[in-house]
C-alpha atoms as a PDB file:
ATOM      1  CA  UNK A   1     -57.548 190.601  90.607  1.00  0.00           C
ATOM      2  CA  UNK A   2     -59.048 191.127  87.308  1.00  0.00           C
ATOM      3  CA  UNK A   3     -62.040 192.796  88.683  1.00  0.00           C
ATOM      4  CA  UNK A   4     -59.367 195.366  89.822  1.00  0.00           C
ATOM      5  CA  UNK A   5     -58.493 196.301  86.205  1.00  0.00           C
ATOM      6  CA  UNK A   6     -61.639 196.704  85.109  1.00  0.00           C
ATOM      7  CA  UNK A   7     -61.772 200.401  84.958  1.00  0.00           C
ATOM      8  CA  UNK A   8     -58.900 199.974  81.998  1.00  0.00           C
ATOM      9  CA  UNK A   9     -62.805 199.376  80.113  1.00  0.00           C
ATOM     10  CA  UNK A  10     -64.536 202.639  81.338  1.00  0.00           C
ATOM     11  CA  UNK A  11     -64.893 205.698  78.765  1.00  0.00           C
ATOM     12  CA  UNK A  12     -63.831 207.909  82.144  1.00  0.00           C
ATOM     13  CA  UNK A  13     -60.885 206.244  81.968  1.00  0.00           C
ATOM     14  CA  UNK A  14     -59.109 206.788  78.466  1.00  0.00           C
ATOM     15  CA  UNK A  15     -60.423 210.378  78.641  1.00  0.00           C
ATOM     16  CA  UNK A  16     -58.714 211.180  81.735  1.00  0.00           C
ATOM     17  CA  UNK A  17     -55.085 209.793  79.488  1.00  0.00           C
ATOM     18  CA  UNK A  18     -55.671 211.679  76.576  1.00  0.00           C
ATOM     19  CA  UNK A  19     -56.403 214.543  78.898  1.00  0.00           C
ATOM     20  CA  UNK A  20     -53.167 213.779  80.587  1.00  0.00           C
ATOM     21  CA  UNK A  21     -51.074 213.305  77.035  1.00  0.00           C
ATOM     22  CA  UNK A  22     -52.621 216.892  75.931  1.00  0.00           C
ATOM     23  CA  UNK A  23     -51.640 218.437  79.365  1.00  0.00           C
ATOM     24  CA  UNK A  24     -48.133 216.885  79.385  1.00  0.00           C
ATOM     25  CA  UNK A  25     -47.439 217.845  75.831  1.00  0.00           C
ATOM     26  CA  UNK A  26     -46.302 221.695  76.786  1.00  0.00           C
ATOM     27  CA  UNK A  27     -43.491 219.619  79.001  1.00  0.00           C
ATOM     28  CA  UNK A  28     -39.763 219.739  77.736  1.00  0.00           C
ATOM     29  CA  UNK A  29     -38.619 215.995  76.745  1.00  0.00           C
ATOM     30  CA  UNK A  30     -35.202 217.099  76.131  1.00  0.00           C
ATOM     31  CA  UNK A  31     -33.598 220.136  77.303  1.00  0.00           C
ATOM     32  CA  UNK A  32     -29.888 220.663  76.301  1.00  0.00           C
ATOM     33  CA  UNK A  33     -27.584 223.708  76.740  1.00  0.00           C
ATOM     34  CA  UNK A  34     -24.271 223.857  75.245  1.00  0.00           C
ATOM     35  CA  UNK A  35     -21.522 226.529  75.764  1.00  0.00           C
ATOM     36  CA  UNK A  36     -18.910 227.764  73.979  1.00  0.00           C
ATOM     37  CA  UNK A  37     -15.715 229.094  76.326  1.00  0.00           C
ATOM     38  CA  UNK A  38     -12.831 230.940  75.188  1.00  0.00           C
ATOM     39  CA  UNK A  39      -8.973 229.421  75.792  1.00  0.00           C
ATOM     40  CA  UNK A  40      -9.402 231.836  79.448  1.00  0.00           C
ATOM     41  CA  UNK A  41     -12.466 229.917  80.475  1.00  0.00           C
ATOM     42  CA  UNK A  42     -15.292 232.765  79.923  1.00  0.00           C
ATOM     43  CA  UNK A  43     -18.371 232.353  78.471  1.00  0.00           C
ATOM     44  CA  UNK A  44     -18.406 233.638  75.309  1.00  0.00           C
ATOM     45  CA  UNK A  45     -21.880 231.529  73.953  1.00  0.00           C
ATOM     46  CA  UNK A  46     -24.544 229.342  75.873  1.00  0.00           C
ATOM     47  CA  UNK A  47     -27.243 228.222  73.497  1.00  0.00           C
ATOM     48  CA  UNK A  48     -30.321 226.326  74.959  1.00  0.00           C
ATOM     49  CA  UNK A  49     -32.258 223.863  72.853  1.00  0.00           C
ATOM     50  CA  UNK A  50     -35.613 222.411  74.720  1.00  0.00           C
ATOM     51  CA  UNK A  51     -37.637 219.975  72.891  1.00  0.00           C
ATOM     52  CA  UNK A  52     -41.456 219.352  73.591  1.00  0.00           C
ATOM     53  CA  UNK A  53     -43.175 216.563  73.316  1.00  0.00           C
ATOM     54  CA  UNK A  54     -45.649 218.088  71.247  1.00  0.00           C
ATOM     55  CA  UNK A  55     -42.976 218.984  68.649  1.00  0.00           C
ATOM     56  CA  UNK A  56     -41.902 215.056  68.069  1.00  0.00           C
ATOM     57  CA  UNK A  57     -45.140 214.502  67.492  1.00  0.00           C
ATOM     58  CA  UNK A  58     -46.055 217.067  64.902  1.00  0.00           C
ATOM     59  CA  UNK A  59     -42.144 215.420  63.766  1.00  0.00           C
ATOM     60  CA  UNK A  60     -43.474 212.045  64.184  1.00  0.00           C
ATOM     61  CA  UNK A  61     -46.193 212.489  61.569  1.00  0.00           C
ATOM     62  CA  UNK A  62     -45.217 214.851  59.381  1.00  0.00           C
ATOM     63  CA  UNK A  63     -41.837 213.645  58.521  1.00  0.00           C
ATOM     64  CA  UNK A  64     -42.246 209.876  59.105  1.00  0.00           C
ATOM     65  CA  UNK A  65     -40.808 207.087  61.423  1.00  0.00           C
ATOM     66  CA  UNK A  66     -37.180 207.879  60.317  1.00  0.00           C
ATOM     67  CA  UNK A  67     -36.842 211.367  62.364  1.00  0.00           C
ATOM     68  CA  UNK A  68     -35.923 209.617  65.625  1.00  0.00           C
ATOM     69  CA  UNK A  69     -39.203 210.667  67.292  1.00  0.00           C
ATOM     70  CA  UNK A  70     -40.678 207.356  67.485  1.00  0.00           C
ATOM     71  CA  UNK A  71     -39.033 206.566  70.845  1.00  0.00           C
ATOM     72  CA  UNK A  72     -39.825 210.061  72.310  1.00  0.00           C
ATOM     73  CA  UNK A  73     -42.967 209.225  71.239  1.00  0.00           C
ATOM     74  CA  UNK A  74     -43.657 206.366  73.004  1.00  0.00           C
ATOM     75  CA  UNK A  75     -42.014 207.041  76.098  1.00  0.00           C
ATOM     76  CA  UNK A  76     -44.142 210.240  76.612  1.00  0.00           C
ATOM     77  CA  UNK A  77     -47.030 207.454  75.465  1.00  0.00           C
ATOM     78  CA  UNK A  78     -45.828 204.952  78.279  1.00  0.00           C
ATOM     79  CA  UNK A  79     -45.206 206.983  81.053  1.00  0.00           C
ATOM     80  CA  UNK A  80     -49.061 208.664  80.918  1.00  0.00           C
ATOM     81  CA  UNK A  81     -50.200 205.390  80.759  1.00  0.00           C
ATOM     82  CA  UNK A  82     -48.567 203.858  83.578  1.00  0.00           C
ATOM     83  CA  UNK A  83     -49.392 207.281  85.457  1.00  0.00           C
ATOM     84  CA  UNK A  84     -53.244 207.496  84.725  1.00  0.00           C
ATOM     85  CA  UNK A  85     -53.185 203.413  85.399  1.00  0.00           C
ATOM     86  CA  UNK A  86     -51.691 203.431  88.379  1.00  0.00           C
ATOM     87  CA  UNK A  87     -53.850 206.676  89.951  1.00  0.00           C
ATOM     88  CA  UNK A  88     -57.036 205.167  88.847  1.00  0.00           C
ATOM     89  CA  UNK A  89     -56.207 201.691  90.245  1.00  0.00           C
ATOM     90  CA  UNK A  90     -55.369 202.960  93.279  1.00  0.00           C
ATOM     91  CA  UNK A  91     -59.084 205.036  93.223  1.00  0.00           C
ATOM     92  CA  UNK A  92     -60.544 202.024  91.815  1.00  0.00           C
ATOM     93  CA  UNK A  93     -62.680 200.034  94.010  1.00  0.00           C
ATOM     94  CA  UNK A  94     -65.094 197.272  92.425  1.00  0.00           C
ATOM     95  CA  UNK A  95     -68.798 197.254  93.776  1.00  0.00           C
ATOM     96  CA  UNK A  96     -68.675 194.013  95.694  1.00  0.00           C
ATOM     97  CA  UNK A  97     -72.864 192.544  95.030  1.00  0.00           C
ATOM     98  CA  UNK A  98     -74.655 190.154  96.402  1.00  0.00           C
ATOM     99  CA  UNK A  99     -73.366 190.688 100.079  1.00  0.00           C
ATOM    100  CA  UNK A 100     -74.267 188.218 102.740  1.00  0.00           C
ATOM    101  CA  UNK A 101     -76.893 189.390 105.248  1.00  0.00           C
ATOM    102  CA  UNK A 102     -75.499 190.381 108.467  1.00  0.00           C
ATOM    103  CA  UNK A 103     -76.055 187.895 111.716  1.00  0.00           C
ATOM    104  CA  UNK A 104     -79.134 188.440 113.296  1.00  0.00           C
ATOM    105  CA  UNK A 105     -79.665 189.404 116.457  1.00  0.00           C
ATOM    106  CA  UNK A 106     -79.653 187.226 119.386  1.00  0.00           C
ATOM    107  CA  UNK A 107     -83.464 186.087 120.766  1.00  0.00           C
ATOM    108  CA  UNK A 108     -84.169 188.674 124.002  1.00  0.00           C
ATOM    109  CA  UNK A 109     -84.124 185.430 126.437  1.00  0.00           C
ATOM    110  CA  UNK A 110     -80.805 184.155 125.052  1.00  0.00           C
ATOM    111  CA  UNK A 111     -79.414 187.675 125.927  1.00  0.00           C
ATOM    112  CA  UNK A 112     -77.518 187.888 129.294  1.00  0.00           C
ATOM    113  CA  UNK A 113     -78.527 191.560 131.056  1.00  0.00           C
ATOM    114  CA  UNK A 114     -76.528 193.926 132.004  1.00  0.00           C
ATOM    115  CA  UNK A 115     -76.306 196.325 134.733  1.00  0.00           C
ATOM    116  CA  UNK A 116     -78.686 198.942 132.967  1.00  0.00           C
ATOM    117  CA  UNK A 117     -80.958 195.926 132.544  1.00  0.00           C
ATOM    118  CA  UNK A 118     -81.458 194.374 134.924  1.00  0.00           C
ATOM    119  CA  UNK A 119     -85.318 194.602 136.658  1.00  0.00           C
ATOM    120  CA  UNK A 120     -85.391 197.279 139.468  1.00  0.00           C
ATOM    121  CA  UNK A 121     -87.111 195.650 142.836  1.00  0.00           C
END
């Protein structure tokens, strides 16, 4: 099975998931909407805050470890990984080498004829 994860080695490989982070960046992580309603129920504010994962990271290293991006961080990390792993395995097939010659052929007067063969008298 290790032959199997050999394309975790191939250049191809880890630009396809940092083509797949930078793609995925533009996606919400956290998308949160909170409303304000009067004592009669109405509406009276809806705010919407929506989080991208870019944005923890520019939080991640501009403002340190201690923001609480870290884990954003490395889900959005995990989950491309997993994704671009799991595709390419699935695509992956090793080159088998060194494959055994077929069987040869039978000798003609080992052969048994058939209909279509046999001599015409």
């Amino acid at each position: 099975m290790g032959g199997r994860f050999r394309f975790l080695r191939q250049w191809r490989f880890w630009l396809n998931y940092v083509f797949i982070l930078l793609v995925t960046s533009w996606l919400p992580l956290l998308k949160q909407t909170t409303t304000l309603t009067g004592s009669d129920g109405a509406v009276l504010k809806q705010l919407t805050v929506s989080v991208r994962a870019y944005q923890s990271w520019i939080a991640l290293f501009t403002k340190g470890p201690g923001t609480g991006q870290g884990r954003a961080v490395a889900i959005h990390l995990g989950l491309c990984f997993i994704v671009t792993a799991v595709v390419w395995f699935m695509m992956f097939k090793p080159i088998i080498q060194d494959l055994p010659d077929p069987a040869p052929a039978p000798p003609e007067e080992d052969r048994i004829p058939s209909s279509g063969d046999a001599p015409h008298g």
